[in-house]
Protein backbone atom coordinates (compact mmCIF):
# COMPACT_ATOMS: atom_id res chain seq x y z
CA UNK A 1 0.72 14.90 -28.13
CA UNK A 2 1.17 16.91 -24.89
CA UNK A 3 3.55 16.04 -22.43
CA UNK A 4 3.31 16.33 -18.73
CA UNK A 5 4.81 19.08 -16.77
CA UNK A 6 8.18 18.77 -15.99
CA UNK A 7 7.40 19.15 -12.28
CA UNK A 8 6.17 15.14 -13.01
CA UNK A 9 9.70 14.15 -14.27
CA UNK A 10 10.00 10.96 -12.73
CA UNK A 11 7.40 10.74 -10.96
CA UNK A 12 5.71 8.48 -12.96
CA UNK A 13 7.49 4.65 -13.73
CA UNK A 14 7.28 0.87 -13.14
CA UNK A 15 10.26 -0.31 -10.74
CA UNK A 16 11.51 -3.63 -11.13
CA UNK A 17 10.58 -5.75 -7.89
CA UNK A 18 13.93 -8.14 -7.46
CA UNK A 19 11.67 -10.99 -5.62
CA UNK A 20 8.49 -10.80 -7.57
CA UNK A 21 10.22 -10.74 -10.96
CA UNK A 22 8.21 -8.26 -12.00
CA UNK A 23 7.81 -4.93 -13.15
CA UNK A 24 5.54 -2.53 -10.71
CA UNK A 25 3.83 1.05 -11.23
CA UNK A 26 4.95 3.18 -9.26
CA UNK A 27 3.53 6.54 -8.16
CA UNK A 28 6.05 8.90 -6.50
CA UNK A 29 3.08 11.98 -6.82
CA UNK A 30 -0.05 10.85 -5.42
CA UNK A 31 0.57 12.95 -2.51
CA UNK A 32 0.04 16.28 -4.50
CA UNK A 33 -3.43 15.44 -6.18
CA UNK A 34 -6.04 17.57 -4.50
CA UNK A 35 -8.02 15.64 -1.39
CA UNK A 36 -11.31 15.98 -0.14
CA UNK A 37 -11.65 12.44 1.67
CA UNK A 38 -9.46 13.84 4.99
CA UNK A 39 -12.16 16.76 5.34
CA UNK A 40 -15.63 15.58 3.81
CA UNK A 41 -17.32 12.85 5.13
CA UNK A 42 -20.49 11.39 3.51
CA UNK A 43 -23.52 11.62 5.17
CA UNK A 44 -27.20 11.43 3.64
CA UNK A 45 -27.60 15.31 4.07
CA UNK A 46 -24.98 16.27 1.71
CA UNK A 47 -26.34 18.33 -1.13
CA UNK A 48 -26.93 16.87 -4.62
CA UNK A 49 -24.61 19.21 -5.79
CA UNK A 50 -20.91 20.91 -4.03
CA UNK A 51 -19.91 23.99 -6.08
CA UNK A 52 -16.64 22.86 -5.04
CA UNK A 53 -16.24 19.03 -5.95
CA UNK A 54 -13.64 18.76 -8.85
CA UNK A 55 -16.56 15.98 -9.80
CA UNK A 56 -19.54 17.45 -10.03
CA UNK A 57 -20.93 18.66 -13.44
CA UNK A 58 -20.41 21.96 -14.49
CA UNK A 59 -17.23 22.68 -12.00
CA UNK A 60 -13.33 23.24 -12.91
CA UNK A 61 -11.17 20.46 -12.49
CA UNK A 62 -7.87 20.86 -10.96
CA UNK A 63 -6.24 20.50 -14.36
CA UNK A 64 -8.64 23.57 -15.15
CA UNK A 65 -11.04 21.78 -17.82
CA UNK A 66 -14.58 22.17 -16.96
CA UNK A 67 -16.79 19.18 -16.25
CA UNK A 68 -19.75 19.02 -18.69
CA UNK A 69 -22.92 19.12 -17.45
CA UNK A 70 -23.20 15.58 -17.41
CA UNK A 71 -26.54 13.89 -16.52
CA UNK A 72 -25.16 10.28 -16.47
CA UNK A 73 -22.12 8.55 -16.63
CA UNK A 74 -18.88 11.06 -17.57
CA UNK A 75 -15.81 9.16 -18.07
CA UNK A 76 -12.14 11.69 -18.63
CA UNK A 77 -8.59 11.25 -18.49
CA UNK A 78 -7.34 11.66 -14.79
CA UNK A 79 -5.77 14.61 -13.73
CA UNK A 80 -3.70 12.84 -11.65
CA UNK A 81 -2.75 9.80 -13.49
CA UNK A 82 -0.49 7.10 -12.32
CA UNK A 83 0.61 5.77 -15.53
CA UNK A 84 0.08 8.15 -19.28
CA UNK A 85 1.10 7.12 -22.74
CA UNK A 86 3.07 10.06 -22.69
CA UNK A 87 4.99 9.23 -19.29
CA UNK A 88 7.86 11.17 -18.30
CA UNK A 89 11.70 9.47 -18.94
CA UNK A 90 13.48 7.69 -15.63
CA UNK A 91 16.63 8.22 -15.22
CA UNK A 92 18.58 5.34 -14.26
CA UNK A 93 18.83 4.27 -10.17
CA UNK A 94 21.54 5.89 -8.96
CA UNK A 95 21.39 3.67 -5.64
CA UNK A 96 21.57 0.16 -7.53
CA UNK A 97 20.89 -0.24 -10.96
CA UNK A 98 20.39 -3.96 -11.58
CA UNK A 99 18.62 -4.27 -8.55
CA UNK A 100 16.49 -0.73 -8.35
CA UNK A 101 15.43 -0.51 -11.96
CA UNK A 102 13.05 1.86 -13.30
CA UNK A 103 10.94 2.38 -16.46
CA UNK A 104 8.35 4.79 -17.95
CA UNK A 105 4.93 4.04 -16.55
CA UNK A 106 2.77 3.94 -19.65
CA UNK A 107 -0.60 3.54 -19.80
CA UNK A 108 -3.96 5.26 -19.28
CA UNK A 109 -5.44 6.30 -16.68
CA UNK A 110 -9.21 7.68 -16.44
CA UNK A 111 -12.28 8.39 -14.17
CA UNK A 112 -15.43 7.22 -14.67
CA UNK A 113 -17.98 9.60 -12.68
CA UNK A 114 -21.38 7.07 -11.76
CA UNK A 115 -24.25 9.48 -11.48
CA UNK A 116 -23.65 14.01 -11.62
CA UNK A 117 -25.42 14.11 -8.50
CA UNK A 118 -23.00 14.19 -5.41
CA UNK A 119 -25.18 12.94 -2.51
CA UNK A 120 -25.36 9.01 -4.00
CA UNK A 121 -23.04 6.02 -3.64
CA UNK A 122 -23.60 3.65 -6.91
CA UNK A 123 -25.95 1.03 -4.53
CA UNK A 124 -28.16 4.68 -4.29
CA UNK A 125 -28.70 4.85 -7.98
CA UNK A 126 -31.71 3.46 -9.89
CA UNK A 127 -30.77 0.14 -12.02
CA UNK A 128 -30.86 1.58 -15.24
CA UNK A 129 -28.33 3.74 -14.04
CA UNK A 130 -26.25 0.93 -12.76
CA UNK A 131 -26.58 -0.54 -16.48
CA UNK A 132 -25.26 2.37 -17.66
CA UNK A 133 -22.16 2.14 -15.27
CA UNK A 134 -21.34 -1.81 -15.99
CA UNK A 135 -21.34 -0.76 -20.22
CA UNK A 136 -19.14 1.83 -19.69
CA UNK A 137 -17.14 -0.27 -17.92
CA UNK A 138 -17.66 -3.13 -20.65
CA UNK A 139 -16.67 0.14 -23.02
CA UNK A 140 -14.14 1.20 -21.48
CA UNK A 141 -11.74 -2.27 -20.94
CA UNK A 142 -12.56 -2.93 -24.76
CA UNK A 143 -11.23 0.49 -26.13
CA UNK A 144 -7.88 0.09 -23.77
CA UNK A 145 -7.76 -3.23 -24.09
CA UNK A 146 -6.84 -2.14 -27.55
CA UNK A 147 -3.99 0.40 -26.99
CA UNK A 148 -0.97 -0.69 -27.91
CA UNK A 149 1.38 -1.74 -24.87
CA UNK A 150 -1.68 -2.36 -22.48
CA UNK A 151 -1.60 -5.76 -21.16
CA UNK A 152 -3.87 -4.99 -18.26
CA UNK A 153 -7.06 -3.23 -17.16
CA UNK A 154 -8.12 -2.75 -13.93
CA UNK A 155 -11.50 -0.83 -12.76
CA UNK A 156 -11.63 -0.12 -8.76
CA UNK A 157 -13.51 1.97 -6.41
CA UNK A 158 -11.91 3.35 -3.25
CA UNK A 159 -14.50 3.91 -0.52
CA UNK A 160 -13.61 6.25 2.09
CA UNK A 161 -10.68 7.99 3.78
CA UNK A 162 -9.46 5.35 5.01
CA UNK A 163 -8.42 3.53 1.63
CA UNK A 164 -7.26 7.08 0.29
CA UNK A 165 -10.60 8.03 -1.85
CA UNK A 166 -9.92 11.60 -2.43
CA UNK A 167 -13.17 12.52 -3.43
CA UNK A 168 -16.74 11.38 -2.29
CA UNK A 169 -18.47 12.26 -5.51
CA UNK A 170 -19.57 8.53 -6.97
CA UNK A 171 -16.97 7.45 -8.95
CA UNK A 172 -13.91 4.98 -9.84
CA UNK A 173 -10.80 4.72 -11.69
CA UNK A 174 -9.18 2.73 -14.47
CA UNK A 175 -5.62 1.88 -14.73
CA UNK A 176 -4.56 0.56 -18.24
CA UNK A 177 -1.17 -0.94 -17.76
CA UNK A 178 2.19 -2.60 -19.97
């Protein structure tokens, strides 16, 4: 098992939410992933392929694996999860600890990439192609769906920079939750 860097140390957890009785994930390090969204905007003339999308096939991810050269759907472990089976320890609140309480954020977190080619939104993409993205999906909530601790799996699509998509490539996430 690898463990994230220590620069992550609590950075990942759930923190108990007093009124909603509930535990929530919380993300302290979304603010370092890399972003795109603020500088790119989409626009029918962008090229099929960006030598320097983090999504297209072929390139270097930020966490320095290289993207097969996928020609449909490519699904991988974020680089910038929110919650990992291997989650960093909390440390106990030191402001209130029965009312701020914190715990490991476990889970899995993953990307599912629609289509290699840059220039497409998923409503762009033939329908056999849009088969191919609901089964993976299908896939994809059955195989976490069956990780111990998961109780919940949700798929989502940000669109635009507005609701924080860092990347226009065609693609979602998947948050598999306790």
């Amino acid at each position: 098992m690898t463990h994230p860097p220590k620069t992550l140390a609590g950075k990942w957890e759930q923190r108990w939410h007093p009124l909603r009785q509930e535990w929530v994930v919380y993300s302290a390090h979304r603010q370092t992933r890399p972003w795109q969204g603020a500088t790119e905007k989409f626009t029918a003339d962008a090229p099929p392929y960006d030598p320097d999308c983090y999504l297209c096939p072929g390139n270097v991810r930020i966490s320095g694996q290289r993207n097969p050269n996928y020609e449909d759907v490519f699904v991988f472990d974020n680089d910038h999860p929110v919650v990992g089976m291997n989650a960093p320890a909390v440390s106990p609140s030191r402001v209130h600890p029965t009312l701020y309480r914190k715990a490991r954020a476990e889970g899995v977190a993953r990307v599912v990439c629609y289509d290699p080619r840059h220039n497409v939104t998923l409503s762009d993409v033939p329908l056999d192609s849009v088969r191919k993205v609901l089964a993976t999906w299908r896939e994809q909530v059955r195989e976490l769906a069956a990780v111990s601790n998961v109780r919940f799996v949700l798929i989502f699509e940000n669109k635009g920079e507005i609701t924080g998509t860092s990347n226009p490539h065609p693609h979602c996430q998947i948050y598999a939750t306790n």
